[in-house]
PDB file of N, CA and C in Angstrom:
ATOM      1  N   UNK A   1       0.819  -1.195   0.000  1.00  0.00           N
ATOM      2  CA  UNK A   1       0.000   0.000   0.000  1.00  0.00           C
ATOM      3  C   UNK A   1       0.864   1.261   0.000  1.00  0.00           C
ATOM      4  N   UNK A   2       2.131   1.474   0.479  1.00  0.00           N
ATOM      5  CA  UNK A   2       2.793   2.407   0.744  1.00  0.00           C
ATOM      6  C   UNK A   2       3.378   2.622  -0.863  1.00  0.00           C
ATOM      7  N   UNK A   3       3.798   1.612  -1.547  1.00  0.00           N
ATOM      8  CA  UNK A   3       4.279   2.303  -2.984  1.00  0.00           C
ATOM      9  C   UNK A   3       2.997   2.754  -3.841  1.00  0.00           C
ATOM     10  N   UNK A   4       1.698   2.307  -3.515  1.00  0.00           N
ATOM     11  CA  UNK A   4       0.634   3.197  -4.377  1.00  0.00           C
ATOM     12  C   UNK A   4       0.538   4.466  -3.386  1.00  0.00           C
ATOM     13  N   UNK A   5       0.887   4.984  -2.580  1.00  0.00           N
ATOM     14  CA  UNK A   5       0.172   5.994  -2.319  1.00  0.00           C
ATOM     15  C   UNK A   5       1.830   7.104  -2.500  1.00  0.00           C
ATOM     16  N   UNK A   6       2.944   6.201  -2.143  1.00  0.00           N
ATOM     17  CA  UNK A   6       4.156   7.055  -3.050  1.00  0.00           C
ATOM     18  C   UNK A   6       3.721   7.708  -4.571  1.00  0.00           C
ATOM     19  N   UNK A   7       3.351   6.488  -5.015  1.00  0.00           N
ATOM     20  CA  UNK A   7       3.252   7.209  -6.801  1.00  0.00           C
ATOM     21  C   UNK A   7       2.075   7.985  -6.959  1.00  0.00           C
ATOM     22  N   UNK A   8       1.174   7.951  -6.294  1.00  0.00           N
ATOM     23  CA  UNK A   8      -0.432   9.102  -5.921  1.00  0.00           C
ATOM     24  C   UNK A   8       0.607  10.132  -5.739  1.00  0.00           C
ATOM     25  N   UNK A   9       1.443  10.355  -4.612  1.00  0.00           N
ATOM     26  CA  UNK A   9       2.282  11.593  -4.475  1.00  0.00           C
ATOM     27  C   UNK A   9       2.998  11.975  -5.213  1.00  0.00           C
ATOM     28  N   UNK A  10       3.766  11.012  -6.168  1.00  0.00           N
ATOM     29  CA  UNK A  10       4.380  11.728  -7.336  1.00  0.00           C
ATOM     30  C   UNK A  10       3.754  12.405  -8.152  1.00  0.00           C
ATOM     31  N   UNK A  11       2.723  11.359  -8.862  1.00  0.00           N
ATOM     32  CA  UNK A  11       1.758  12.340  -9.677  1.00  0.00           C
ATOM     33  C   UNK A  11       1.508  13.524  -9.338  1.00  0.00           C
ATOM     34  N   UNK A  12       0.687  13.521  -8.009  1.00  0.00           N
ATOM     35  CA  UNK A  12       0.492  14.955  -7.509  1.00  0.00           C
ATOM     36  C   UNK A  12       1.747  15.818  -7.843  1.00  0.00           C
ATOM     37  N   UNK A  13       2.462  15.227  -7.028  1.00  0.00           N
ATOM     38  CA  UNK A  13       3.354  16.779  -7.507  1.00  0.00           C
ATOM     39  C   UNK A  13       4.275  17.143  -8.915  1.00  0.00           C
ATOM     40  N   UNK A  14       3.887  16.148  -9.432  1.00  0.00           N
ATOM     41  CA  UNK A  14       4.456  15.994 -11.381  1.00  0.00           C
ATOM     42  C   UNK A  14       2.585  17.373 -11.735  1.00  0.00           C
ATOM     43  N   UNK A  15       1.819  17.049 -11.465  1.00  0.00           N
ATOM     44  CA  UNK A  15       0.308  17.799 -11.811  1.00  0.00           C
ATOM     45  C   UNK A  15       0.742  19.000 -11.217  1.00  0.00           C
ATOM     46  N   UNK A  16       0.977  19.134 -10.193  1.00  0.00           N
ATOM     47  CA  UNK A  16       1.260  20.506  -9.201  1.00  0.00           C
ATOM     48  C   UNK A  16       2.495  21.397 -10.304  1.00  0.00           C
ATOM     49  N   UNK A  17       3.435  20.550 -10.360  1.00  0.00           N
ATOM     50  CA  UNK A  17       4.453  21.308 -11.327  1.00  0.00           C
ATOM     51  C   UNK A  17       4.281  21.602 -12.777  1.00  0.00           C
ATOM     52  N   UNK A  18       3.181  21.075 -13.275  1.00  0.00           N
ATOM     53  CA  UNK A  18       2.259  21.320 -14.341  1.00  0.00           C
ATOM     54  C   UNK A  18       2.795  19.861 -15.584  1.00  0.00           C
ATOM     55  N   UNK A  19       3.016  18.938 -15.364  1.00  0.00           N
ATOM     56  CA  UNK A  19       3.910  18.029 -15.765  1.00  0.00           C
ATOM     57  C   UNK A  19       2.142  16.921 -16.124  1.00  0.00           C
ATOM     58  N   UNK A  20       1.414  17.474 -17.073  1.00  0.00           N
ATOM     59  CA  UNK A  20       0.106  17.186 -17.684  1.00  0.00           C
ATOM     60  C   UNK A  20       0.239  15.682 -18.280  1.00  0.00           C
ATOM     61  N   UNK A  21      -1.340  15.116 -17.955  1.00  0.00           N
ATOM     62  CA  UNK A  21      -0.640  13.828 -18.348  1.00  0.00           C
ATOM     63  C   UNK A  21      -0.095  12.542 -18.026  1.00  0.00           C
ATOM     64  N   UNK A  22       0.468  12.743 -16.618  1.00  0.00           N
ATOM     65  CA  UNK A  22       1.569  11.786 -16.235  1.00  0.00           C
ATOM     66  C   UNK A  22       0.849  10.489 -16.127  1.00  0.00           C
ATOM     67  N   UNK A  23      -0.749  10.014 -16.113  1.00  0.00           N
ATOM     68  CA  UNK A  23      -1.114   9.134 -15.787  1.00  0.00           C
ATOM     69  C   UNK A  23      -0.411   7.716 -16.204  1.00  0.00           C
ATOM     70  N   UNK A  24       0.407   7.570 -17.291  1.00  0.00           N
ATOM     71  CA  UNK A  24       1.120   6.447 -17.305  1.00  0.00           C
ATOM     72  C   UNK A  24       2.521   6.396 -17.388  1.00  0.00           C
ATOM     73  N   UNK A  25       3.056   7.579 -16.889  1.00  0.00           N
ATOM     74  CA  UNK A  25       4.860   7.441 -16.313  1.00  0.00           C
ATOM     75  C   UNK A  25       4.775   6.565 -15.301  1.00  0.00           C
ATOM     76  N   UNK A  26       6.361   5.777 -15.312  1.00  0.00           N
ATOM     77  CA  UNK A  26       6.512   4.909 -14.407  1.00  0.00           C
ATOM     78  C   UNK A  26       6.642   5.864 -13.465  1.00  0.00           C
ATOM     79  N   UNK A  27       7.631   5.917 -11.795  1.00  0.00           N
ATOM     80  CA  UNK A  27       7.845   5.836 -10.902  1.00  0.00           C
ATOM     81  C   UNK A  27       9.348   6.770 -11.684  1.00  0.00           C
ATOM     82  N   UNK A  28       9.696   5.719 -12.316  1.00  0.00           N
ATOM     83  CA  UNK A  28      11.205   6.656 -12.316  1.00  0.00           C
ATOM     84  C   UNK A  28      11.217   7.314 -13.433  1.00  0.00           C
ATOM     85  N   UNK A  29      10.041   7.693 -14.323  1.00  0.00           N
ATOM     86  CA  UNK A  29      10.116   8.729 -15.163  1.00  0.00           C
ATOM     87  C   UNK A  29       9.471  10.141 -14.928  1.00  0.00           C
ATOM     88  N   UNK A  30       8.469  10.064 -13.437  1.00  0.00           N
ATOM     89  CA  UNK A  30       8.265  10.547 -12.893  1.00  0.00           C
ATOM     90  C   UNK A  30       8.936  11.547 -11.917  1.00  0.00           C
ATOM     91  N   UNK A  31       9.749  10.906 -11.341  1.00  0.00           N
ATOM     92  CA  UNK A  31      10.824  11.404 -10.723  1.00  0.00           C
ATOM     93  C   UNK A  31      12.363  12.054 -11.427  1.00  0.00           C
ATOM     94  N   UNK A  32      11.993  11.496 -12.635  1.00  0.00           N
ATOM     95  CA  UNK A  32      13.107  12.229 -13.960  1.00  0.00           C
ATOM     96  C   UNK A  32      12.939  13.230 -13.913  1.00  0.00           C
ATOM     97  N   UNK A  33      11.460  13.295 -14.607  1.00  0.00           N
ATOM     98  CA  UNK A  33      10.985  14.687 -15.024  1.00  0.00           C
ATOM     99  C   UNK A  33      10.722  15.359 -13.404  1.00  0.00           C
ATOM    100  N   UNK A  34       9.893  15.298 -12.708  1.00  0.00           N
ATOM    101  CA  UNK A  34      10.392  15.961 -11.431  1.00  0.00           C
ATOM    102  C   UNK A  34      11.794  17.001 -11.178  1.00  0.00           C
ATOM    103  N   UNK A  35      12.912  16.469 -11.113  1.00  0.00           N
ATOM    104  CA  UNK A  35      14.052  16.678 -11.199  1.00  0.00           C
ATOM    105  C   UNK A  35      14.436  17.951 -12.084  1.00  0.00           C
ATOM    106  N   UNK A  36      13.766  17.129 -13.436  1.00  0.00           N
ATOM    107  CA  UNK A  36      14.253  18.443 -14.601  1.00  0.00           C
ATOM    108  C   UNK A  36      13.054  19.752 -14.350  1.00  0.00           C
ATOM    109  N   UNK A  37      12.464  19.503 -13.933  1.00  0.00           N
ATOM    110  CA  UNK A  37      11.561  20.900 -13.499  1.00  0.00           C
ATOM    111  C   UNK A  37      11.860  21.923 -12.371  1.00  0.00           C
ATOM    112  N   UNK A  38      12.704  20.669 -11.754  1.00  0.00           N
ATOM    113  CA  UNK A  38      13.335  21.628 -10.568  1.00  0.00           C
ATOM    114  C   UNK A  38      14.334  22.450 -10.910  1.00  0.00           C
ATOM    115  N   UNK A  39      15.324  21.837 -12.148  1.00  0.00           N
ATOM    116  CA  UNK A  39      16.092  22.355 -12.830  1.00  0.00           C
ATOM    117  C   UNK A  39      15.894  23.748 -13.320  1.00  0.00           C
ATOM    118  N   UNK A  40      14.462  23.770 -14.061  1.00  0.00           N
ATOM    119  CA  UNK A  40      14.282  24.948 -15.073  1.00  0.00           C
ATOM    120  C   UNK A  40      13.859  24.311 -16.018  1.00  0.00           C
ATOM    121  N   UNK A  41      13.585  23.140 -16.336  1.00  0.00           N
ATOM    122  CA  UNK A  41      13.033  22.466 -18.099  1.00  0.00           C
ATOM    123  C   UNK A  41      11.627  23.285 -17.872  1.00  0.00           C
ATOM    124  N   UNK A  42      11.279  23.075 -19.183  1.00  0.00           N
ATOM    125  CA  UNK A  42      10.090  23.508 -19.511  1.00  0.00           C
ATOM    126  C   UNK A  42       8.940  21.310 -18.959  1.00  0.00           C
ATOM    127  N   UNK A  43       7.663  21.971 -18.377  1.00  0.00           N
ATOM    128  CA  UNK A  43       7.424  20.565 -17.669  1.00  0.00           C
ATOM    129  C   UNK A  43       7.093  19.766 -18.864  1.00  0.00           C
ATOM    130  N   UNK A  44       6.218  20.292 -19.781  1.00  0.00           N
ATOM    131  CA  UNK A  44       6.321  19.491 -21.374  1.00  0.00           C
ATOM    132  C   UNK A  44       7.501  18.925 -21.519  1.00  0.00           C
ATOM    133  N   UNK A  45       8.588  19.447 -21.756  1.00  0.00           N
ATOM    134  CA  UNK A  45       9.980  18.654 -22.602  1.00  0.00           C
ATOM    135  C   UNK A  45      10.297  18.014 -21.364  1.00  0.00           C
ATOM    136  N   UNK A  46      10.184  17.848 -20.194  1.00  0.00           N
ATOM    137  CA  UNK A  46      10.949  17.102 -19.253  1.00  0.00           C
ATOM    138  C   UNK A  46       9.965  16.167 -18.925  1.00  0.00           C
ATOM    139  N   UNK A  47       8.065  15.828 -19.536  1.00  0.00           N
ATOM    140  CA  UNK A  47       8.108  14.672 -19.656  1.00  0.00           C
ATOM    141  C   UNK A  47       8.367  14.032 -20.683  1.00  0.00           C
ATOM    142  N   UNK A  48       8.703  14.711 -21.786  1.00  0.00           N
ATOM    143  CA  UNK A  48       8.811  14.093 -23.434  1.00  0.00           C
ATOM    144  C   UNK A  48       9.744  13.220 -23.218  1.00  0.00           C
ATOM    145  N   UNK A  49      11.805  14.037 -22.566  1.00  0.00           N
ATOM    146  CA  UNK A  49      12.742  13.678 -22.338  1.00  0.00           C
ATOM    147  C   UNK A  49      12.541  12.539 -21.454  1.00  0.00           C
ATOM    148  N   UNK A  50      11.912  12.768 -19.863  1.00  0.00           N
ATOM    149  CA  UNK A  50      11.815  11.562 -19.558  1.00  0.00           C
ATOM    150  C   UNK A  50      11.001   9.976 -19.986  1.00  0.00           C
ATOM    151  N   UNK A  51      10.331  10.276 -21.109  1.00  0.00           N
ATOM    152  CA  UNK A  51       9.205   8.954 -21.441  1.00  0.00           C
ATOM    153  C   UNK A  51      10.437   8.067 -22.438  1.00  0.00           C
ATOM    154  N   UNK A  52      11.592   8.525 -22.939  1.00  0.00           N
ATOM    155  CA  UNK A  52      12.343   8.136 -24.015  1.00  0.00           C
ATOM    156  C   UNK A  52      13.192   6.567 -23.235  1.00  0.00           C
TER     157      UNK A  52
END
């Protein structure tokens, strides 16, 4: 139960960072793109970059 309600929280905050969409990123493409938003990516190209 604890890794579904981890990835509920990722999403959330992949949605919060405007990262549209994410309903079928894994866990660690999630947290890719996460990352690159924290960076400065634009949240579009940092899930494009991370789905590859």
């Amino acid at each position: 139960m604890a890794d579904r309600e981890q990835l509920h929280e990722l999403r959330q905050r992949a949605h919060e960072a405007g990262i549209e969409g994410n309903s079928k990123m894994t866990e660690g493409q999630l947290r890719d793109a996460l990352k690159k938003v924290g960076r400065g990516v634009d949240p579009q190209t940092a899930k494009q970059q991370s789905k590859r």
